[in-house]
Protein backbone atom coordinates (compact mmCIF):
# COMPACT_ATOMS: atom_id res chain seq x y z
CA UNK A 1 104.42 4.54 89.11
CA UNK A 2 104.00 0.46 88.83
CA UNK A 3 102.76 -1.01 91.97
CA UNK A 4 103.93 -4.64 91.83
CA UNK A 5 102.59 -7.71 94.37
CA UNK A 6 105.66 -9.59 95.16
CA UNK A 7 106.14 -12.98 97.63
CA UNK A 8 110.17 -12.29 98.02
CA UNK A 9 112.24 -9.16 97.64
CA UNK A 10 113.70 -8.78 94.27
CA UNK A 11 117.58 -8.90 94.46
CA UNK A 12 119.57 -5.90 94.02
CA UNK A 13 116.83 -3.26 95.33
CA UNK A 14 118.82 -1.05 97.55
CA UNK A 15 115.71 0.51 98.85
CA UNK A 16 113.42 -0.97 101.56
CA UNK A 17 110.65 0.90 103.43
CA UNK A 18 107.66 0.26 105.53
CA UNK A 19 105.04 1.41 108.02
CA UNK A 20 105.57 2.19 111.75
CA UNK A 21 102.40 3.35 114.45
CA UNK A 22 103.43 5.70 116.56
CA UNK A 23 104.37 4.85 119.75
CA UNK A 24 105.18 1.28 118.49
CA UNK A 25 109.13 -0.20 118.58
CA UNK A 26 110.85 -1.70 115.64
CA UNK A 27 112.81 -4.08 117.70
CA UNK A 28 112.95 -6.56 115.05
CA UNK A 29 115.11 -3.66 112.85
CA UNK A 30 118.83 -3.76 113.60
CA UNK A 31 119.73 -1.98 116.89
CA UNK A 32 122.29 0.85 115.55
CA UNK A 33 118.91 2.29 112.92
CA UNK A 34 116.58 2.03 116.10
CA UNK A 35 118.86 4.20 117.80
CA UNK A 36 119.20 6.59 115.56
CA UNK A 37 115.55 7.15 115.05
CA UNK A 38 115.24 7.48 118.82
CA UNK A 39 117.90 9.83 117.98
CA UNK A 40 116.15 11.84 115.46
CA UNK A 41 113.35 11.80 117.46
CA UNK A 42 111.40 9.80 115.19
CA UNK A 43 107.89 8.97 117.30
CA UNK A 44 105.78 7.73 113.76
CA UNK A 45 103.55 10.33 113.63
CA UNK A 46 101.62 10.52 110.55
CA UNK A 47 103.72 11.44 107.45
CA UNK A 48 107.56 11.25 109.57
CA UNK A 49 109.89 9.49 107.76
CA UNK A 50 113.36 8.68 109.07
CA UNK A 51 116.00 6.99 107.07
CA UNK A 52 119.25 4.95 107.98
CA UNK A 53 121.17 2.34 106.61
CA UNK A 54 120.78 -1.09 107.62
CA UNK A 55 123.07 -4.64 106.97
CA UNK A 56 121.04 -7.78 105.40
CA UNK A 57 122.27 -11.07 103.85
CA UNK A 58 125.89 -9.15 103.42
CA UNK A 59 124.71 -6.26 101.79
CA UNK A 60 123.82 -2.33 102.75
CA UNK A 61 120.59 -1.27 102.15
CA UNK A 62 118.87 2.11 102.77
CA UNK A 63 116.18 1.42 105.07
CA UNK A 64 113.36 3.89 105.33
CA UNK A 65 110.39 3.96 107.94
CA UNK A 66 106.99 6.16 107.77
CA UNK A 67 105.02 7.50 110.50
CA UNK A 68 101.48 6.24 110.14
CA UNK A 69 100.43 8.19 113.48
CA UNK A 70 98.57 6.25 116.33
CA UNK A 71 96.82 2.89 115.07
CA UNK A 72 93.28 3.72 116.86
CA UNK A 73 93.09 6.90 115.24
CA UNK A 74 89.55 7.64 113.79
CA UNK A 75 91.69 9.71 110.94
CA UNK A 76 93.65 6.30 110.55
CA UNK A 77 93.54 6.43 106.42
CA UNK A 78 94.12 9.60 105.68
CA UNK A 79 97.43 9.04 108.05
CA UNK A 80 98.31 5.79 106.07
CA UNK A 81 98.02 7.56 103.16
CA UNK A 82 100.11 10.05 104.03
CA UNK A 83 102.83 7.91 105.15
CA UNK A 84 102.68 6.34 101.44
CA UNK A 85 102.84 9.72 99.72
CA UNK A 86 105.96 10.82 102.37
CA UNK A 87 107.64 7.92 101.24
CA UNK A 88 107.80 8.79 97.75
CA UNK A 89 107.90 12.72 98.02
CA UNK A 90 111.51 11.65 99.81
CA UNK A 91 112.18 9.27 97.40
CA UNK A 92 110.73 9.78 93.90
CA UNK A 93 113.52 12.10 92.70
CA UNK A 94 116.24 10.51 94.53
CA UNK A 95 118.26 8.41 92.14
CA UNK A 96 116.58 5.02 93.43
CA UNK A 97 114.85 3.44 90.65
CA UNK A 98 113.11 1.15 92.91
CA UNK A 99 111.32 0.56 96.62
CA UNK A 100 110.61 -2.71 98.50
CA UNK A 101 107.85 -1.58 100.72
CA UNK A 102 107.24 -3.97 103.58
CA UNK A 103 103.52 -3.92 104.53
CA UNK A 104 103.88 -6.88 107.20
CA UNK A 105 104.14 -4.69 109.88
CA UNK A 106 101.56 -1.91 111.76
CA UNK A 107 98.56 -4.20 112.13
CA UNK A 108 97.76 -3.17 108.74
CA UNK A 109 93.96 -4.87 106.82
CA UNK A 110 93.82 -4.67 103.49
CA UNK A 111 92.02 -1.73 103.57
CA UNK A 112 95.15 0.20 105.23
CA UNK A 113 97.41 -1.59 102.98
CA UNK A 114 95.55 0.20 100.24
CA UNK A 115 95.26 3.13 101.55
CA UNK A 116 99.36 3.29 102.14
CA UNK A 117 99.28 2.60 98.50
CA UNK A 118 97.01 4.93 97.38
CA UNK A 119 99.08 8.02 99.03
CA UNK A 120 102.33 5.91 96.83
CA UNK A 121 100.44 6.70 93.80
CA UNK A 122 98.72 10.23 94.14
CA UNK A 123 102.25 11.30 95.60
CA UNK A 124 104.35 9.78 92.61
CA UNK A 125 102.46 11.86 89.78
CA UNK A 126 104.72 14.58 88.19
CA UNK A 127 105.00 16.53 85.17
CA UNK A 128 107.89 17.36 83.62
CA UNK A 129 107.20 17.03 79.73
CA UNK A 130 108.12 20.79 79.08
CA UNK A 131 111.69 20.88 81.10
CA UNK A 132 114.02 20.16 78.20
CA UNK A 133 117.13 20.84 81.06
CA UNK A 134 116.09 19.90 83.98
CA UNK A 135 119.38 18.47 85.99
CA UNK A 136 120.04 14.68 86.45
CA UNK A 137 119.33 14.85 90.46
CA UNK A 138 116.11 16.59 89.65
CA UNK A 139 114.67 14.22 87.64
CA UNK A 140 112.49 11.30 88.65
CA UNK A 141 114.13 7.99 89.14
CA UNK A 142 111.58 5.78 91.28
CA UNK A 143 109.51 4.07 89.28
CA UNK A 144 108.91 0.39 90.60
CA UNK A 145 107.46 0.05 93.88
CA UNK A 146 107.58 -3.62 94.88
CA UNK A 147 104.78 -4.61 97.88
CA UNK A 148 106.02 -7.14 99.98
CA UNK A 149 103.85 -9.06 102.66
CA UNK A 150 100.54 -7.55 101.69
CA UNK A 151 97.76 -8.68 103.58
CA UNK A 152 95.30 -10.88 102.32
CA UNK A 153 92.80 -8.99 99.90
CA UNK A 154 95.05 -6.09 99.22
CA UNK A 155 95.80 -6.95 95.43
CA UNK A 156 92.27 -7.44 94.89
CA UNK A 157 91.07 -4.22 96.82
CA UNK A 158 93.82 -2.35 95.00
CA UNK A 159 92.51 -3.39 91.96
CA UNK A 160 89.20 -0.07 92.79
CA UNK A 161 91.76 2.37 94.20
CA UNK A 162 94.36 2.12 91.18
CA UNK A 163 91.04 3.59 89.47
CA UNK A 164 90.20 6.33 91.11
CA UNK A 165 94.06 7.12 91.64
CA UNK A 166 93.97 6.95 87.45
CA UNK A 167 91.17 9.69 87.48
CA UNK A 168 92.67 12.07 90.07
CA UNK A 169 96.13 11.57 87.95
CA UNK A 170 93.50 12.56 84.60
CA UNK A 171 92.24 15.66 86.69
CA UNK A 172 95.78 16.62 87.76
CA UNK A 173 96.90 16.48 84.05
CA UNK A 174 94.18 18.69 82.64
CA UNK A 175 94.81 21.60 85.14
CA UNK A 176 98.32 21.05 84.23
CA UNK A 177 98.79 21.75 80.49
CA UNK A 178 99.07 24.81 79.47
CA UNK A 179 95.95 26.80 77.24
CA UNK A 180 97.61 26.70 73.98
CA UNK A 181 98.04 22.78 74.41
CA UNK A 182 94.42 22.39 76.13
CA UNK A 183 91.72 24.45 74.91
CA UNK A 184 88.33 23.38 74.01
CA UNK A 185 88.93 21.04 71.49
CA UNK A 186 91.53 19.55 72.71
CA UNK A 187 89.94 18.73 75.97
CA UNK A 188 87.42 16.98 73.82
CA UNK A 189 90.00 15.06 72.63
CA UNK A 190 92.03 13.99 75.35
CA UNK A 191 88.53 13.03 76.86
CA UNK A 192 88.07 10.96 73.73
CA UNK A 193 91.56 9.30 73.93
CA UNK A 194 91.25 9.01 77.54
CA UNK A 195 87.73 6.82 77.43
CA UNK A 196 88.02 5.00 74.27
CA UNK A 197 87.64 1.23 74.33
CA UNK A 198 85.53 1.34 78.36
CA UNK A 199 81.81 1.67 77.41
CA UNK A 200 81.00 5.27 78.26
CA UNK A 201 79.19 7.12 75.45
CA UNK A 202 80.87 10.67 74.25
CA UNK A 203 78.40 13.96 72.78
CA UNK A 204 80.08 16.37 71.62
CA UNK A 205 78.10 19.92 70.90
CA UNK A 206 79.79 22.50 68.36
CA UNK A 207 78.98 26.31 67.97
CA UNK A 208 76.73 25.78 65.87
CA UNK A 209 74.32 23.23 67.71
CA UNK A 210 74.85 25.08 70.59
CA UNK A 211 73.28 28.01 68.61
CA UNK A 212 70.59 26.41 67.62
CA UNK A 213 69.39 25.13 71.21
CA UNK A 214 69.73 29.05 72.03
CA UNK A 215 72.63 28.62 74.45
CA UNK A 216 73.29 32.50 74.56
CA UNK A 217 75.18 32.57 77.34
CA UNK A 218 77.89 30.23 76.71
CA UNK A 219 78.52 31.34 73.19
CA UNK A 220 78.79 34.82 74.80
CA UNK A 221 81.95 33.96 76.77
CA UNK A 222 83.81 32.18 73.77
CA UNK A 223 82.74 34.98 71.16
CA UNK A 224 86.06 37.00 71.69
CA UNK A 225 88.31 33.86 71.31
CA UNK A 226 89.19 32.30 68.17
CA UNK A 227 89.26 28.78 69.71
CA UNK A 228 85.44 27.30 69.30
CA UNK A 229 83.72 25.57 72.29
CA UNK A 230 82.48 22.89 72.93
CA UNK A 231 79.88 20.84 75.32
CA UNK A 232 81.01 17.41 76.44
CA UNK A 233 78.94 15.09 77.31
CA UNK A 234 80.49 11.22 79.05
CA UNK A 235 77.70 9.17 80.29
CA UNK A 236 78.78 5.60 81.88
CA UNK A 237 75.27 3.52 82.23
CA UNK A 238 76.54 1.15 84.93
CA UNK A 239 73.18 1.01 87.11
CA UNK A 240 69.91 -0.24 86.32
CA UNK A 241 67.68 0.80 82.94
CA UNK A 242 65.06 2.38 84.33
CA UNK A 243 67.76 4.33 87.25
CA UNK A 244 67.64 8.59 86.31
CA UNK A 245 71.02 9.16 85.97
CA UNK A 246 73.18 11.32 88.45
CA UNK A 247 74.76 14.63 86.45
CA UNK A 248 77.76 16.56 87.43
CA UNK A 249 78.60 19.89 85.09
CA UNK A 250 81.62 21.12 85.16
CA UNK A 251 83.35 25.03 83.93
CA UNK A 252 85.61 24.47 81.89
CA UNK A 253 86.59 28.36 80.89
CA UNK A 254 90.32 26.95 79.51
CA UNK A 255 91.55 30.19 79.84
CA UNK A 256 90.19 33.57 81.33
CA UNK A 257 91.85 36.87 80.67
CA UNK A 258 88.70 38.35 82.52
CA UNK A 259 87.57 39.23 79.03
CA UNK A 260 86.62 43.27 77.95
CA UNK A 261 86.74 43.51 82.28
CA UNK A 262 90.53 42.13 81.53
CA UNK A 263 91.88 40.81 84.63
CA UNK A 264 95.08 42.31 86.24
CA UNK A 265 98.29 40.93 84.86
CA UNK A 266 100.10 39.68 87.88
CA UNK A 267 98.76 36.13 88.61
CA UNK A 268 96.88 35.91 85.07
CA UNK A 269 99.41 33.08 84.03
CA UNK A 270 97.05 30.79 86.33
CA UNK A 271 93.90 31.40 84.77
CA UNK A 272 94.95 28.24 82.70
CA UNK A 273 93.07 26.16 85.68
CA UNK A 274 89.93 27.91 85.33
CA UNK A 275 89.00 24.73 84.03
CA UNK A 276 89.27 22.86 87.26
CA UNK A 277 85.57 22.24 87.49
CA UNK A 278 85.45 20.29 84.15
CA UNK A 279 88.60 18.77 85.02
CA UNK A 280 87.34 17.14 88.26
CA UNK A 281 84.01 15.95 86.40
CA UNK A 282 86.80 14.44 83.82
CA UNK A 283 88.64 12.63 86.59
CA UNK A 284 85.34 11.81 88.59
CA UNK A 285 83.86 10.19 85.31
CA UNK A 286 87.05 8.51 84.59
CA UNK A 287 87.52 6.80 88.29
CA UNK A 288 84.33 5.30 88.24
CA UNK A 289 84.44 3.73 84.42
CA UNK A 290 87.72 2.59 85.17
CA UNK A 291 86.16 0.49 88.06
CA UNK A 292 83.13 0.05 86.52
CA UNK A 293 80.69 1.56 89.38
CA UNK A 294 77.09 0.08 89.41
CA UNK A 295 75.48 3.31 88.64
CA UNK A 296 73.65 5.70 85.81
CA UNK A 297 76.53 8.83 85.74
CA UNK A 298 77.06 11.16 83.48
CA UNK A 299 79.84 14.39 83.20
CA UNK A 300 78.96 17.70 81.27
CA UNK A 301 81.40 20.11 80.73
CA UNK A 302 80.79 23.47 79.08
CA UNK A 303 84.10 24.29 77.30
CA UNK A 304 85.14 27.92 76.36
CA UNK A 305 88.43 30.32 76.05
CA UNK A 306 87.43 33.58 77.31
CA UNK A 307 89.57 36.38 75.32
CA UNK A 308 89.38 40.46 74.75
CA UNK A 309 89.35 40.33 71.01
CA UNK A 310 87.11 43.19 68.73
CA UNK A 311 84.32 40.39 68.88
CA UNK A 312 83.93 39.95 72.69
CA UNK A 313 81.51 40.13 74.71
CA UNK A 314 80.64 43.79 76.78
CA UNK A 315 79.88 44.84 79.74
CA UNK A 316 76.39 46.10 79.62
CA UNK A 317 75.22 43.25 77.15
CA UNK A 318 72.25 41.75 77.57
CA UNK A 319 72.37 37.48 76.38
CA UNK A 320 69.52 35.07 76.17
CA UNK A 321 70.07 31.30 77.77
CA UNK A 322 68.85 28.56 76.74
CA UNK A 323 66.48 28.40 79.46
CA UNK A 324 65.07 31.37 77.81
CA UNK A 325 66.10 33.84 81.08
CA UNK A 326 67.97 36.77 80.05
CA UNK A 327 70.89 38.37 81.55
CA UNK A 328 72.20 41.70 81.60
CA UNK A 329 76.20 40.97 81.70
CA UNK A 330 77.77 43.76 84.40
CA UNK A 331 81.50 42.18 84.18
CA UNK A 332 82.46 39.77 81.62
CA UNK A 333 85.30 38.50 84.28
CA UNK A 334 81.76 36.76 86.31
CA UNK A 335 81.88 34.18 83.20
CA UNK A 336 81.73 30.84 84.73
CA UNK A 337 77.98 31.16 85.62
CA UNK A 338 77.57 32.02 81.99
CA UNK A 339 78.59 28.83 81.19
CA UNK A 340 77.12 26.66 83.58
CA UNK A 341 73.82 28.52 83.50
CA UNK A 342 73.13 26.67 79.56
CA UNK A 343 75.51 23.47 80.94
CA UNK A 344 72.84 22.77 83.49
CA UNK A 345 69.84 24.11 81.37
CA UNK A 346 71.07 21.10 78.82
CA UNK A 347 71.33 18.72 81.17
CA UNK A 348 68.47 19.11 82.65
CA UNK A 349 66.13 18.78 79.52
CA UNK A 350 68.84 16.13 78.10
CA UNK A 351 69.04 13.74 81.00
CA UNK A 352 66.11 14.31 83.76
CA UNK A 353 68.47 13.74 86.35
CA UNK A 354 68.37 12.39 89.59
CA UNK A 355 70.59 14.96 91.76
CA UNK A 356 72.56 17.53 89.81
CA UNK A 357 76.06 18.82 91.00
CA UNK A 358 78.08 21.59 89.54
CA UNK A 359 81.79 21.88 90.57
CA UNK A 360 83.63 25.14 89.20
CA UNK A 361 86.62 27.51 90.28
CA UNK A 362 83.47 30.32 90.31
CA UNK A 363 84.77 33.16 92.33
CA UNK A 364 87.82 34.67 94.27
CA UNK A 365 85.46 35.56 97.09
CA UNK A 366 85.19 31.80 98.07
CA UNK A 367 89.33 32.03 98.09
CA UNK A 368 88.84 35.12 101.04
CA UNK A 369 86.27 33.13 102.82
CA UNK A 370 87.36 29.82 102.95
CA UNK A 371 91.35 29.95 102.00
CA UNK A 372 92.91 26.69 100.56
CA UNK A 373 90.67 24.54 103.16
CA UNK A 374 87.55 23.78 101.88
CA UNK A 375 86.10 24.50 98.63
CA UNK A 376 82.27 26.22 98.84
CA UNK A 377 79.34 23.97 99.25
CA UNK A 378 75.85 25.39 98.29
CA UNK A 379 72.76 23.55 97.92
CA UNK A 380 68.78 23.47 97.72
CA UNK A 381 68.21 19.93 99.11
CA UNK A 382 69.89 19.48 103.15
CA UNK A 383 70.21 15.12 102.17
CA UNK A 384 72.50 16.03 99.24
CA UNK A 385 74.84 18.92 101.14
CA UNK A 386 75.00 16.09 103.74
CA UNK A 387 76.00 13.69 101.22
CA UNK A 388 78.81 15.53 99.64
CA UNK A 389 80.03 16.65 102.56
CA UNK A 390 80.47 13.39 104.02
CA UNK A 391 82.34 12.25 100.82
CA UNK A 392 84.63 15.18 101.54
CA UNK A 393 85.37 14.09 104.69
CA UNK A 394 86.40 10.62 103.42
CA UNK A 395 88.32 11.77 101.00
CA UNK A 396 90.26 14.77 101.83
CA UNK A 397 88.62 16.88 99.42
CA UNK A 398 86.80 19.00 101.87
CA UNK A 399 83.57 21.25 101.60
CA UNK A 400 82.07 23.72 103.64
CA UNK A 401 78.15 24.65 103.32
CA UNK A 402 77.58 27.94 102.62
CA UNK A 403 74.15 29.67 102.79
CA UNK A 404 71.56 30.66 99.96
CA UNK A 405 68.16 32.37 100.15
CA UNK A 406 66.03 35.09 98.62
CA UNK A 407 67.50 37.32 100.55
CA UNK A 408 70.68 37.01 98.67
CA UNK A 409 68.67 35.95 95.24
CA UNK A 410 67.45 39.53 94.86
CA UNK A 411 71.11 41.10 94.59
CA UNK A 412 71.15 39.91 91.41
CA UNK A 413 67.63 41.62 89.80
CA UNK A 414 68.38 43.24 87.08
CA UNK A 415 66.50 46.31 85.66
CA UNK A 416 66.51 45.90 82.42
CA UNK A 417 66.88 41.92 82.24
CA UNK A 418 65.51 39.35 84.45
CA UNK A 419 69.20 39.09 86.45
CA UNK A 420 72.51 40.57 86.44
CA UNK A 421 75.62 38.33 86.23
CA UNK A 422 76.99 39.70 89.62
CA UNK A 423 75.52 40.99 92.36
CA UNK A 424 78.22 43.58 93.79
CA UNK A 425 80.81 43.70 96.62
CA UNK A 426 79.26 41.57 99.51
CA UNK A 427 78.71 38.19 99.20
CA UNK A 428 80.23 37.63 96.14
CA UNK A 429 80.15 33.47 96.28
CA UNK A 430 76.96 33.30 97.78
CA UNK A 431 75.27 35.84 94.38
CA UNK A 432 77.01 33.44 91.99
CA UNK A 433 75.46 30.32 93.89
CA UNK A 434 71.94 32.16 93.76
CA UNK A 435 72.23 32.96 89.87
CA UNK A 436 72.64 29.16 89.17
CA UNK A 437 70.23 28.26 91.32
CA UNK A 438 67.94 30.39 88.86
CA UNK A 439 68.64 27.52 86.24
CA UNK A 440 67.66 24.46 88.01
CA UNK A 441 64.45 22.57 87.74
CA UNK A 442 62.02 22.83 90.90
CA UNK A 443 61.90 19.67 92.65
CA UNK A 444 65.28 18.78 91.53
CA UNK A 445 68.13 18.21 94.12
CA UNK A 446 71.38 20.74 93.49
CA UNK A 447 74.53 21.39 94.80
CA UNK A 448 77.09 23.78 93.51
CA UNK A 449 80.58 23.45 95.28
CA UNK A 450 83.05 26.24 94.03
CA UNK A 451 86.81 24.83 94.15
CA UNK A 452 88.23 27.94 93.04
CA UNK A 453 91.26 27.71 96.35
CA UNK A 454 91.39 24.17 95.79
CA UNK A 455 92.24 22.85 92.07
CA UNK A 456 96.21 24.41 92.07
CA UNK A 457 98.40 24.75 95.24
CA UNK A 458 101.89 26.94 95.69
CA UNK A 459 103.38 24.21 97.64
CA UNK A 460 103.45 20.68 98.04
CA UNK A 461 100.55 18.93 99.49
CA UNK A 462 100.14 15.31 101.59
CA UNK A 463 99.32 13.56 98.46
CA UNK A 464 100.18 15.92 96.00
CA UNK A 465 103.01 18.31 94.17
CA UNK A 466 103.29 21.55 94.20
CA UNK A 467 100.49 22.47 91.02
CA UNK A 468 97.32 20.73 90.01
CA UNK A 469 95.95 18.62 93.47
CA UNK A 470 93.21 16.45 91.43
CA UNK A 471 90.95 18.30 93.61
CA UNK A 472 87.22 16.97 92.77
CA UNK A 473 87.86 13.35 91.16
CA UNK A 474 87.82 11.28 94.32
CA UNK A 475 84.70 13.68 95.54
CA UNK A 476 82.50 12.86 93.11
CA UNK A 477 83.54 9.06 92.98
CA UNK A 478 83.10 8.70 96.66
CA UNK A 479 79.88 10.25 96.63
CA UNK A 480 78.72 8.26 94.22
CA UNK A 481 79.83 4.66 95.71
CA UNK A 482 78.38 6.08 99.02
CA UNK A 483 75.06 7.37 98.21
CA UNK A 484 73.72 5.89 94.26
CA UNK A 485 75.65 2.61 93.78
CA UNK A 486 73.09 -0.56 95.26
């Protein structure tokens, strides 16, 4: 979607729009659309949209109005972006190619003006590479959205929020494709492609390196696929020299039959987002080279395909990580803390970091406990869990703080290793949490958030489509310019 700054309205755009408060009259609109919002009992609550038709300089022109909700309202942007992303979820597929939108009106700052804008741009992302016959009035037509009376600062401010809309749209893309497109290496590569040319360093790590650093578990979960993985590396060195870098790892398992403990095979077909976690570190990253943030960041993603083949991985097995714990491996369908155990091992010894944070579509359990709401928050250090969840709150991509303690850690003792991978039927989230918290560094600040609800939706969302949400990317930017930029 291009987002154009414009003084006048182009000629010939059929299309006009803007932003109402609720409660608030439109007196200055012509009297017959008035009436027939009053009609339609159109009040501008956050996310209404009412459409008429409306008579200026001779000609008709669909007129559209959006419900920002009421203008004191301490959830004021997340309303304003929602009346952007209503505006195109009417309109995107509707045979308009383009929009005036009118931002002179509401009381809008900049800052709201953005944030209408923002909701424009999450809303307008689609994918539709792989429908060779989809129907003419199904396809997207919007694709110019012209900005008219802007207040002052907006292009300018717009300039940081295009960014981070670029990463969530990166995110959304990953979950998207399907695992014989996107698979280990080709993650690499569209990570490559995606941050050539803006400064941030790539490492790569093949089978073979990864083998030699003794990353046991990792290697265990890709054995029984024929497609190799991979650890990625991006680091962006925005902040000061001597600054230890913040790390977020993400699981990127690009597909999970379950493994040997084969998952069943209704549902299976989404297992292509078990990457989420990586993808929202890809996004995250992304978002804040894009705009350049003032800090010392760095993404690792543990790549892997996790497949039933004569060479996979057992139950019963017992693997060696690079941290030199062993673990005895119960159910090779609890494979995402396989991966991030070594991801966050490497990390740690790589980068001495900061504050750690792991973001992964870990368990079902968190699905059962929290629903599509909130993704899992679990954490050693109370100042980071505070931090993160603040950024959720800002954001929309919300977290909930979930409990961990040794109470919990010894469910996962193993007798014959020094843990299991799971722990058994109870508490199912909070065992995972503890078994990654067995990999972290004492005196180090962690959090682990498990998105597993939140990375793919079965309907339409505020700012999203029905599919990948580009859950994670504004998360981990936000957090970031809130709590490690100067």
């Amino acid at each position: 979607m291009k987002i154009l700054f414009t003084d006048t309205s182009p000629a010939k755009v059929r299309l006009v729009a803007r932003v109402v408060n609720q409660g608030e009259g439109m007196s200055d609109l012509d009297a017959t659309f008035v009436d027939g919002a009053e009609v339609s009992r159109f009040k501008g609550s956050a996310g209404q949209v009412f459409e008429g038709f409306v008579t200026a300089d001779g000609e008709t022109k669909r007129m559209a109005v959006a419900g920002a909700g009421e203008a004191g309202s301490d959830k004021r942007q997340h309303h304003l972006e929602r009346a952007g992303a209503a505006l195109i979820g009417k309109y995107l597929r509707s045979g308009e190619a383009q929009m005036v939108l009118d931002l002179g009106h509401a009381g809008l700052s900049a800052d709201d003006a953005v944030a209408v804008l923002l909701g424009v741009r999450l809303r307008s992302w689609s994918f539709d590479k792989y429908r060779t016959k989809l129907a003419e009035d199904k396809k997207v037509s919007l694709a110019k959205v012209h900005v008219l009376n802007a207040p002052a600062g907006t292009e300018a401010a717009w300039d940081r929020a295009a960014a981070i809309a670029e990463g969530v749209e990166f995110t959304k893309f990953l979950v998207t494709l399907p695992a014989n497109i996107l698979y280990p290496e080709t993650f690499v590569e569209a990570c490559q492609d995606a941050f050539k040319d803006t400064g941030a360093e790539i490492t790569v790590l093949d089978e073979a390196e990864m083998e030699k650093l003794g990353m046991g578990a990792l290697l265990g979960v890709g054995q029984g696929s024929r497609r190799e993985s991979r650890l990625l590396a991006i680091r962006w060195n925005g902040g000061e020299k001597d600054e230890k870098p913040t790390v977020f790892v993400g699981k990127g398992v690009t597909f999970d039959t379950g493994g040997i403990s084969i998952k069943p095979a209704p549902g299976m077909e989404d297992m292509k987002w078990d990457m989420g976690g990586a993808g929202a570190v890809a996004g995250g990253m992304l978002a804040m080279v894009r705009r350049k943030a003032k800090a010392n960041v760095i993404g690792v993603m543990g790549l892997v395909e996790n497949m039933p083949d004569g060479n996979a991985q057992r139950p019963g097995d017992v693997v060696t990580t690079m941290s030199g714990q062993t673990v005895e491996v119960l159910n090779t369908d609890a494979e995402g803390r396989l991966v991030l155990c070594d991801a966050l091992h490497w990390a740690q010894e790589q980068y001495d970091p900061a504050r750690i944070v792991d973001f992964a579509t870990l368990t079902g359990a968190m699905i059962i406990a929290l629903g599509n709401e909130h993704g899992g928050l679990f954490a050693n250090d109370d100042d980071l869990a505070n931090q993160l969840l603040g950024a959720g709150t800002v954001t929309g991509d919300k977290l909930w703080r979930m409990p961990i303690g040794p109470a919990y850690d010894k469910l996962i003792d193993s007798p014959i290793a020094d843990m299991k991978n799971i722990g058994g039927r109870w508490a199912g989230s909070i065992t995972a949490a503890q078994f990654l918290h067995r990999f972290i560094k004492k005196g180090t600040p962690w959090a682990h958030c498990d998105i597993a609800g939140m990375v793919w939706a079965d309907k339409p969302g505020h700012t999203h489509d029905k599919g990948a949400t580009g859950y994670g990317a504004r998360l981990i930017d936000q957090f970031v310019a809130d709590n490690v930029e100067g």
